[in-house]
PDB file of N, CA and C in Angstrom:
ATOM      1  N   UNK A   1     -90.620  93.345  47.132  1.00  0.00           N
ATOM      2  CA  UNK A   1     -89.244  93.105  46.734  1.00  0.00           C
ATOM      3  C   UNK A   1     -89.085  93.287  45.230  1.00  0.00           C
ATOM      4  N   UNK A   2     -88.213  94.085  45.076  1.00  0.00           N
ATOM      5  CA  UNK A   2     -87.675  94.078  43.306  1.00  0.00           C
ATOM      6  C   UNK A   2     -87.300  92.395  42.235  1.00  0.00           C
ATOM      7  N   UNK A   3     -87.917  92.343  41.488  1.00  0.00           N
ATOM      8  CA  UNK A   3     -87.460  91.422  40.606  1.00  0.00           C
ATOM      9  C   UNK A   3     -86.252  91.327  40.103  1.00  0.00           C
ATOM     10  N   UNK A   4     -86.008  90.495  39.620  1.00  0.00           N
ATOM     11  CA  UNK A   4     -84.599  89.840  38.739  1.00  0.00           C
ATOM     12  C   UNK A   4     -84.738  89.246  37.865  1.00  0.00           C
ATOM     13  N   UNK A   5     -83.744  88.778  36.648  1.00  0.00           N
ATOM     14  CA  UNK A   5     -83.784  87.961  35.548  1.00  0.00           C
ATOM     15  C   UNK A   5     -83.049  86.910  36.241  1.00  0.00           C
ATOM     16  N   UNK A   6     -83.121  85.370  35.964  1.00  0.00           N
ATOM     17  CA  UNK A   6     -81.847  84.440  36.039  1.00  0.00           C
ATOM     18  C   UNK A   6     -82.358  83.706  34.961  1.00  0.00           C
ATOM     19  N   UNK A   7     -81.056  82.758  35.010  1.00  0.00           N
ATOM     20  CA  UNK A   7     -81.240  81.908  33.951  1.00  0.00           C
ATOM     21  C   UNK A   7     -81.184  80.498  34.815  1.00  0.00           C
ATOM     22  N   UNK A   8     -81.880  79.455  34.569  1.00  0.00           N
ATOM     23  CA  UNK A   8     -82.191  78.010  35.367  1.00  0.00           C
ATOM     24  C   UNK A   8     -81.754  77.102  34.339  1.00  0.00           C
ATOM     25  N   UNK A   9     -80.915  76.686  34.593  1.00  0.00           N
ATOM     26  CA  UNK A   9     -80.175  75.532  33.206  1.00  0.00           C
ATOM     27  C   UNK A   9     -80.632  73.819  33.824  1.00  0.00           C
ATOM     28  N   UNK A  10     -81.324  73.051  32.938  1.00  0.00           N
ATOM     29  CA  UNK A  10     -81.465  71.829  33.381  1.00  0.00           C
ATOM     30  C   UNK A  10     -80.121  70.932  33.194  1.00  0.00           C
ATOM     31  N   UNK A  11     -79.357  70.484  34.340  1.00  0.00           N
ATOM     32  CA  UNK A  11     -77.626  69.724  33.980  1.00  0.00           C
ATOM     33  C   UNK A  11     -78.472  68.412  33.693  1.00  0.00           C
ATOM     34  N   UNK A  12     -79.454  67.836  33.631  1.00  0.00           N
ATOM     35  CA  UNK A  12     -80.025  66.150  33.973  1.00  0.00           C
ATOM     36  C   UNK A  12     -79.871  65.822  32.562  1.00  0.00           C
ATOM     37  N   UNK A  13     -80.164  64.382  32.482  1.00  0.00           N
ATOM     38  CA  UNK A  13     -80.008  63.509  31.149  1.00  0.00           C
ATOM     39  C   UNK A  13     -81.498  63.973  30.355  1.00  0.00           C
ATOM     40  N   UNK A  14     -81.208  63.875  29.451  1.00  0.00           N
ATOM     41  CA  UNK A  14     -82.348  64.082  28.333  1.00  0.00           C
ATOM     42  C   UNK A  14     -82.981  65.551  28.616  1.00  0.00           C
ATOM     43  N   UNK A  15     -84.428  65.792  27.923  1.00  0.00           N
ATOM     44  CA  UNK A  15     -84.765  67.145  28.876  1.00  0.00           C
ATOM     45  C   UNK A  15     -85.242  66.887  29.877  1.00  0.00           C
ATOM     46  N   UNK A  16     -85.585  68.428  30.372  1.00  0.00           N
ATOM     47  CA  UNK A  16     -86.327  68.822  31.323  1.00  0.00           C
ATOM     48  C   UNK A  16     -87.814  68.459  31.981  1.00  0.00           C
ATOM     49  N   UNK A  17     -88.101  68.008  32.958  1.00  0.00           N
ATOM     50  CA  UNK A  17     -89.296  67.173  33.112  1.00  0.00           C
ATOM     51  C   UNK A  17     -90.124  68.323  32.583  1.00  0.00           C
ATOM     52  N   UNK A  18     -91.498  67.860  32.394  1.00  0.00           N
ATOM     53  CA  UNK A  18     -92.699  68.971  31.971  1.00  0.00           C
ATOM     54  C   UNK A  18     -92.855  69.342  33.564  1.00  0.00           C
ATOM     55  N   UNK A  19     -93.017  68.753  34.363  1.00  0.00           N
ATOM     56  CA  UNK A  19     -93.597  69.206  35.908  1.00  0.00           C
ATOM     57  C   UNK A  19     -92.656  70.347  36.269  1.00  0.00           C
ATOM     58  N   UNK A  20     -91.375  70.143  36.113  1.00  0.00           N
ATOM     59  CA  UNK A  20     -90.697  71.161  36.848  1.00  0.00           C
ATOM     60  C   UNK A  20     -90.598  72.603  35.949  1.00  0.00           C
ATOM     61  N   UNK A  21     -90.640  72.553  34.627  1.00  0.00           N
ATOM     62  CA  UNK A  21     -90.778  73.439  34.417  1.00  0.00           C
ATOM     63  C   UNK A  21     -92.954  74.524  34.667  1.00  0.00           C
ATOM     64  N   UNK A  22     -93.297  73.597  34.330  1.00  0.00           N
ATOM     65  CA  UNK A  22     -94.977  74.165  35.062  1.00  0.00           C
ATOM     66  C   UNK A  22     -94.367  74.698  36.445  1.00  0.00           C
ATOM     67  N   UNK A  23     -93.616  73.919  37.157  1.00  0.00           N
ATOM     68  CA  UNK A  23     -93.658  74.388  38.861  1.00  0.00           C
ATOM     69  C   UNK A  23     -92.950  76.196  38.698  1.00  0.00           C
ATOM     70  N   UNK A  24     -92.072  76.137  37.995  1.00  0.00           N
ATOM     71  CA  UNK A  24     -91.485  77.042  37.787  1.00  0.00           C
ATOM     72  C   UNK A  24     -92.221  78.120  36.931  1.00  0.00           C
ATOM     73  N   UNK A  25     -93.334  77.972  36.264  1.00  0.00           N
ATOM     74  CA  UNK A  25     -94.189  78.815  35.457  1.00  0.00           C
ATOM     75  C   UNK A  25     -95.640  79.289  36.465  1.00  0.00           C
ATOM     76  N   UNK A  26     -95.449  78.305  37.569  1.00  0.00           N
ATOM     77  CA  UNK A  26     -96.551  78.250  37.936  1.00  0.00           C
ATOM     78  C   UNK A  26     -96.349  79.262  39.309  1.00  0.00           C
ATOM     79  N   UNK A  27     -95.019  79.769  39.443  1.00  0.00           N
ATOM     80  CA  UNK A  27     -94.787  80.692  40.703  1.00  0.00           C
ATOM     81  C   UNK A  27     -95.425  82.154  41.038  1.00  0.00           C
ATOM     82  N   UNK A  28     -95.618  81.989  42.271  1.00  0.00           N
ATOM     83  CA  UNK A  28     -96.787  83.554  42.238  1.00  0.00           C
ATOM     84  C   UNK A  28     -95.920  84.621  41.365  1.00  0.00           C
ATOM     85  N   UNK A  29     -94.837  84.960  41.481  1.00  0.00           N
ATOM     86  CA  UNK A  29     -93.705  86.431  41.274  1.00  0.00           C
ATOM     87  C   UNK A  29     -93.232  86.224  39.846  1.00  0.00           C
ATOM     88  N   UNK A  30     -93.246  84.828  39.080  1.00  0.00           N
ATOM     89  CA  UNK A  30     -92.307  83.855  38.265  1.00  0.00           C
ATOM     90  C   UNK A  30     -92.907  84.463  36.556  1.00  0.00           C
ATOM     91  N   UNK A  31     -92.039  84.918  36.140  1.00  0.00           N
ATOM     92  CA  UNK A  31     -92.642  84.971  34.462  1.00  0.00           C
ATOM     93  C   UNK A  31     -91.436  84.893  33.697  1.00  0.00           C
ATOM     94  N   UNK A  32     -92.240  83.450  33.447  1.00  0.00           N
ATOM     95  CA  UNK A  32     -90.743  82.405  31.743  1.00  0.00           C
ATOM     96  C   UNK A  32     -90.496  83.863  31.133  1.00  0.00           C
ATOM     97  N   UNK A  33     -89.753  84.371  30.640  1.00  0.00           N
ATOM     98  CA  UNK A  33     -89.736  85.264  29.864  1.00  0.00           C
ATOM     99  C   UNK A  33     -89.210  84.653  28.586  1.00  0.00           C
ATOM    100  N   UNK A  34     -88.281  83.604  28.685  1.00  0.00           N
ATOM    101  CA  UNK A  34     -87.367  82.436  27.166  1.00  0.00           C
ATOM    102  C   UNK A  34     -87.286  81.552  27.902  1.00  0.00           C
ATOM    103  N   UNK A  35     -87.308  80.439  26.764  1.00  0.00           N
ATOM    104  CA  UNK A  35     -86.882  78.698  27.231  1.00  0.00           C
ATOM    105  C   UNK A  35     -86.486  78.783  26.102  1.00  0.00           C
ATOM    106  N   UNK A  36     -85.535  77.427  25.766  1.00  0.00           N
ATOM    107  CA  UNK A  36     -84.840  76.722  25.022  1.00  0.00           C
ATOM    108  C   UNK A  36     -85.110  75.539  25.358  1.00  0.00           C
ATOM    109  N   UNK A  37     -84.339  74.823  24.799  1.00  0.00           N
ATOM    110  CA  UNK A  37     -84.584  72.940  25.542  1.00  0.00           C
ATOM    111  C   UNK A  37     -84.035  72.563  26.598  1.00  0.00           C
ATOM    112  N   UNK A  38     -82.912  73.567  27.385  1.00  0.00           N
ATOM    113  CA  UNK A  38     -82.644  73.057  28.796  1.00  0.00           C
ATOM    114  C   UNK A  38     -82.338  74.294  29.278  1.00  0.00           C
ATOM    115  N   UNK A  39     -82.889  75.387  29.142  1.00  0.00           N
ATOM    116  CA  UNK A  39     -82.641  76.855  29.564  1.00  0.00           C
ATOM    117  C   UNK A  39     -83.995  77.330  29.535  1.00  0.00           C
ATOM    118  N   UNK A  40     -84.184  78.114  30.899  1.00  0.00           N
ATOM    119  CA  UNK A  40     -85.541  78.669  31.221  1.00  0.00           C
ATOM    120  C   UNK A  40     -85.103  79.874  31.283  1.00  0.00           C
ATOM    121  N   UNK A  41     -85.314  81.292  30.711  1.00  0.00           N
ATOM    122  CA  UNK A  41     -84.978  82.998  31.700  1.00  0.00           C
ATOM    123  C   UNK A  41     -86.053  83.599  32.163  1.00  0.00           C
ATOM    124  N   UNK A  42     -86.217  83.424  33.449  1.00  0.00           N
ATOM    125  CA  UNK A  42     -87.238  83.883  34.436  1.00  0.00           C
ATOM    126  C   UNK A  42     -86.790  84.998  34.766  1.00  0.00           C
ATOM    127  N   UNK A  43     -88.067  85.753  35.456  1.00  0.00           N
ATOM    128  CA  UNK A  43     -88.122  87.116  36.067  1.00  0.00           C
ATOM    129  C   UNK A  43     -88.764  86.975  36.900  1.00  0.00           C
ATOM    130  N   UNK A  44     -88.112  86.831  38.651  1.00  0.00           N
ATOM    131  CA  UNK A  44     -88.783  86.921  39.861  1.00  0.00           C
ATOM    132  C   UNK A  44     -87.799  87.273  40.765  1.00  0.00           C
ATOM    133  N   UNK A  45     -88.593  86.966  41.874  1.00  0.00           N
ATOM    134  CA  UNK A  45     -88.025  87.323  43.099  1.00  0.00           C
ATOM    135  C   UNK A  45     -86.735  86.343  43.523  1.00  0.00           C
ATOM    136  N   UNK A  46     -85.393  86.507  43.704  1.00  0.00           N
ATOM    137  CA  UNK A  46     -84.452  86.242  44.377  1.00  0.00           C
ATOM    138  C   UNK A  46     -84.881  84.571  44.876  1.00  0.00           C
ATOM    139  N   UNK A  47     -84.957  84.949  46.353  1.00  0.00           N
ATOM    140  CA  UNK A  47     -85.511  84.402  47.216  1.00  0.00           C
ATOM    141  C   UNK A  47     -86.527  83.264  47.132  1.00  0.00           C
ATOM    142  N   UNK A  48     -87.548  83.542  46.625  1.00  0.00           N
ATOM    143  CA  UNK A  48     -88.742  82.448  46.259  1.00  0.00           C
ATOM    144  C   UNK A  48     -88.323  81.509  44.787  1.00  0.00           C
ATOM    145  N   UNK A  49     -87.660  81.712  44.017  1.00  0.00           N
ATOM    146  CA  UNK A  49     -87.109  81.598  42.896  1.00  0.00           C
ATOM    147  C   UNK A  49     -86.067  80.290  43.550  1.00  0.00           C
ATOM    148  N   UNK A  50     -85.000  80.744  44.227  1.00  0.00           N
ATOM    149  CA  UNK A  50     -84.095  79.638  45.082  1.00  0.00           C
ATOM    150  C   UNK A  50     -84.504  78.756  45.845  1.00  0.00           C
ATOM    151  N   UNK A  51     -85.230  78.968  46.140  1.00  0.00           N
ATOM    152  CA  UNK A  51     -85.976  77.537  47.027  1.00  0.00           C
ATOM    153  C   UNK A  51     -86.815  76.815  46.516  1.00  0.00           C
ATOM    154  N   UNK A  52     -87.430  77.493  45.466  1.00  0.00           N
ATOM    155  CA  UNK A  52     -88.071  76.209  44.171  1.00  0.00           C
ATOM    156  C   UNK A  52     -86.869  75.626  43.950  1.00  0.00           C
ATOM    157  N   UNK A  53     -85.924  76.621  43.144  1.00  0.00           N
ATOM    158  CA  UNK A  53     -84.836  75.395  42.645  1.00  0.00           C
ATOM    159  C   UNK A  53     -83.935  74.738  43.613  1.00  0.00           C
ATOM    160  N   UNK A  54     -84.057  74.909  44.361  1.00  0.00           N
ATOM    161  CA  UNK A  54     -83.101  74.406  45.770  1.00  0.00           C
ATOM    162  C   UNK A  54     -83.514  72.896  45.911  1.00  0.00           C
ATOM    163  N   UNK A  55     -85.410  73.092  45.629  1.00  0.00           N
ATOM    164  CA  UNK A  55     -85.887  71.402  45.075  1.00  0.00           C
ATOM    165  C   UNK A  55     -85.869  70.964  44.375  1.00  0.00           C
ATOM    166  N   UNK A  56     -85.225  71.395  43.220  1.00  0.00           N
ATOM    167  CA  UNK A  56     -85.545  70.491  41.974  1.00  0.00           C
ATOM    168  C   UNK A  56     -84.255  70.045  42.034  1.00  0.00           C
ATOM    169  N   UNK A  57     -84.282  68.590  40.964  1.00  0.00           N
ATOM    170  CA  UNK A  57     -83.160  67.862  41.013  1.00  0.00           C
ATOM    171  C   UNK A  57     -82.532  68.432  39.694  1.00  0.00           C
ATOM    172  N   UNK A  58     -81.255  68.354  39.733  1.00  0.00           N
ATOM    173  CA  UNK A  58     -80.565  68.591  38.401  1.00  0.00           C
ATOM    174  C   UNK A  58     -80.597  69.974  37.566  1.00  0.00           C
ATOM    175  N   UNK A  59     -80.979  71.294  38.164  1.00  0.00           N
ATOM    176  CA  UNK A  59     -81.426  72.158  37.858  1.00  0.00           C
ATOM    177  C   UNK A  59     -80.298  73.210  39.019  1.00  0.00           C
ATOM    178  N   UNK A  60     -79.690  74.740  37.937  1.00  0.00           N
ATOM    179  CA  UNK A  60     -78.993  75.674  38.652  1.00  0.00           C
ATOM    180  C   UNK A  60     -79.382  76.858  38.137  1.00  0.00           C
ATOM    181  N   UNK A  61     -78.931  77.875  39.235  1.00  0.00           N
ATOM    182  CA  UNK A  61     -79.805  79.324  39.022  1.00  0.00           C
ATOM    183  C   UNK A  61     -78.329  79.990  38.868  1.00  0.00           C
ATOM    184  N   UNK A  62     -78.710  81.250  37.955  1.00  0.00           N
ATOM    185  CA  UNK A  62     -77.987  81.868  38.118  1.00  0.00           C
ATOM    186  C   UNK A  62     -78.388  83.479  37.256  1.00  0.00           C
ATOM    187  N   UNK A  63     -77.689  84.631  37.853  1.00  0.00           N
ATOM    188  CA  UNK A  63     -78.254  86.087  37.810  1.00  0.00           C
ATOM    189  C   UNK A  63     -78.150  86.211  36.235  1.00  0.00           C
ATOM    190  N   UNK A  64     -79.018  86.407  35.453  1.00  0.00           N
ATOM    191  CA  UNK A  64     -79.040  86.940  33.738  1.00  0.00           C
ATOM    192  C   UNK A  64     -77.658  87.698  34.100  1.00  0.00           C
ATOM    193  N   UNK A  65     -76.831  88.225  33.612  1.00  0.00           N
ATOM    194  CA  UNK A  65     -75.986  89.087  33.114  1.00  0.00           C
ATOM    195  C   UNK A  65     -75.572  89.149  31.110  1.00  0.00           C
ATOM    196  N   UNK A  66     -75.270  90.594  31.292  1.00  0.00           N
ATOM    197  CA  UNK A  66     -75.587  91.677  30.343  1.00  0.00           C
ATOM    198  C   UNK A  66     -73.935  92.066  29.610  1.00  0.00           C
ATOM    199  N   UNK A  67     -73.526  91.627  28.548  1.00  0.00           N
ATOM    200  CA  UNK A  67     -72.494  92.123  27.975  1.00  0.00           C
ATOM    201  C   UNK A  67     -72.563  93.556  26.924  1.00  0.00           C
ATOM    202  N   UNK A  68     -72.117  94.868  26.940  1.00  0.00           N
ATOM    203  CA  UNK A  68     -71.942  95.811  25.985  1.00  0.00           C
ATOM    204  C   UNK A  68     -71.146  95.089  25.141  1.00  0.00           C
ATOM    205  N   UNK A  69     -71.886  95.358  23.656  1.00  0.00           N
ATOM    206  CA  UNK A  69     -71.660  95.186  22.359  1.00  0.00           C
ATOM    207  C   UNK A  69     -70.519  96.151  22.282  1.00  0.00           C
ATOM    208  N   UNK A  70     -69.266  95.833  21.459  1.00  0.00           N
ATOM    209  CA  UNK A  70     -68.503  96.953  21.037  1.00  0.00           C
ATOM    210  C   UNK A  70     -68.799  97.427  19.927  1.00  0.00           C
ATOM    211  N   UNK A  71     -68.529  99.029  19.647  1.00  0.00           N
ATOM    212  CA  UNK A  71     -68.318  99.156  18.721  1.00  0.00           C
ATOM    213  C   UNK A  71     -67.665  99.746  17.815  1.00  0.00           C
ATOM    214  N   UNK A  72     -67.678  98.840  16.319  1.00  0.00           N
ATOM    215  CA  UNK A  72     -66.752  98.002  15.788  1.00  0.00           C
ATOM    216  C   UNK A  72     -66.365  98.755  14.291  1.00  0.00           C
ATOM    217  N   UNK A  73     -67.194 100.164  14.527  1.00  0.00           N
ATOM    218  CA  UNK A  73     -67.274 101.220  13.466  1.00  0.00           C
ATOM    219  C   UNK A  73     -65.621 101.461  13.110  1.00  0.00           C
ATOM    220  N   UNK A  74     -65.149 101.892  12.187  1.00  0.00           N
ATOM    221  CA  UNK A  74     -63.831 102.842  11.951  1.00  0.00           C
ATOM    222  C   UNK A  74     -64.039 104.093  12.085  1.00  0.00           C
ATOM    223  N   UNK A  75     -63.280 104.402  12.764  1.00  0.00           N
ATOM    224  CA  UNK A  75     -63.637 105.972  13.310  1.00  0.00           C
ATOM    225  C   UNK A  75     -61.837 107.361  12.447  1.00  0.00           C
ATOM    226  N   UNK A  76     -62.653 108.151  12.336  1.00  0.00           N
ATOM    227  CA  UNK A  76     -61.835 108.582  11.828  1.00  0.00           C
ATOM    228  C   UNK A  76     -61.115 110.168  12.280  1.00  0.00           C
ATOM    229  N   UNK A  77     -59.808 109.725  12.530  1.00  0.00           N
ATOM    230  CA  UNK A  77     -58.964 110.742  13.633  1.00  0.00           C
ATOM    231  C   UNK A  77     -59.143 111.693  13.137  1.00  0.00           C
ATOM    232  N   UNK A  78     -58.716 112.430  12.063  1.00  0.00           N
ATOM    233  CA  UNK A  78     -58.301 113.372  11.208  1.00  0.00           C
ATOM    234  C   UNK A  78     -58.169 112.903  10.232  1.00  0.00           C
ATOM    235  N   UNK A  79     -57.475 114.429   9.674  1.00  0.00           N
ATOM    236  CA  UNK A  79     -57.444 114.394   7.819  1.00  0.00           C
ATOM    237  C   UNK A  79     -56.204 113.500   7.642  1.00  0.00           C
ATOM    238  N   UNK A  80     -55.715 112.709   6.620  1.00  0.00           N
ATOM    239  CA  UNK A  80     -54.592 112.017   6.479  1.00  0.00           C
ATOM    240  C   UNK A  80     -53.595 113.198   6.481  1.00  0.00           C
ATOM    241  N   UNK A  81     -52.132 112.287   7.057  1.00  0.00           N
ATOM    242  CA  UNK A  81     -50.780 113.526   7.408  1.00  0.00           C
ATOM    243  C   UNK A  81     -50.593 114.156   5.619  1.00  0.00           C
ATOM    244  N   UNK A  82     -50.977 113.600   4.458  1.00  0.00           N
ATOM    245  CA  UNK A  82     -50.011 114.161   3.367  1.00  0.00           C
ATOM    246  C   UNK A  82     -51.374 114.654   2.368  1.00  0.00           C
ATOM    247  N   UNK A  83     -52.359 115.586   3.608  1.00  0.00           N
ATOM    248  CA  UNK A  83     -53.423 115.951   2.839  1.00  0.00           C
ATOM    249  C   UNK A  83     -53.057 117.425   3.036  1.00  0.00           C
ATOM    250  N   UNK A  84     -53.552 118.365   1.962  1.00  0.00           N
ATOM    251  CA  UNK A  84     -52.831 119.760   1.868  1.00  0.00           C
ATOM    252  C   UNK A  84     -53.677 120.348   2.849  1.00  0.00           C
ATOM    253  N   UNK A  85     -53.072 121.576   3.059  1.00  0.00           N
ATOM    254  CA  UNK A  85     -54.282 122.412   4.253  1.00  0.00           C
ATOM    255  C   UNK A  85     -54.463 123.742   3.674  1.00  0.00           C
TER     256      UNK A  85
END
């Protein structure tokens, strides 16, 4: 099965237990790729990924998604209208 990124946000009081995040490091398919203090971004499988967190308490999955940067250059149409030709 193809991999995925998600992101696993801990909602619980204080942080994140140490166990659940090991459980989550410790998955055959599972590689932390970033943590923060209540944000894990894993790369695994769908499927095996959801049913770890399906057990953990206080903990939600959801698909990485990807925003394009605009850009923010000035672009330039033409010559100005009161330039000679």
């Amino acid at each position: 099965m193809a991999t995925s990124r998600f992101v696993l946000r801990y909602r619980g009081q204080g942080s994140p237990p140490s166990a659940d995040v090991a459980r989550v490091a410790e998955l055959p398919s599972a590689v932390v790729v970033d943590s923060s203090p209540r944000m894990l971004l894993v790369e695994s499988e769908a499927e095996e990924l959801r049913s770890l967190v399906d057990n953990l308490a206080d903990w939600v999955m959801a698909p990485e998604r990807a925003f394009p940067v605009p850009d923010t250059r000035r672009k330039v149409d033409g010559p100005p209208p009161d330039a000679p030709r």
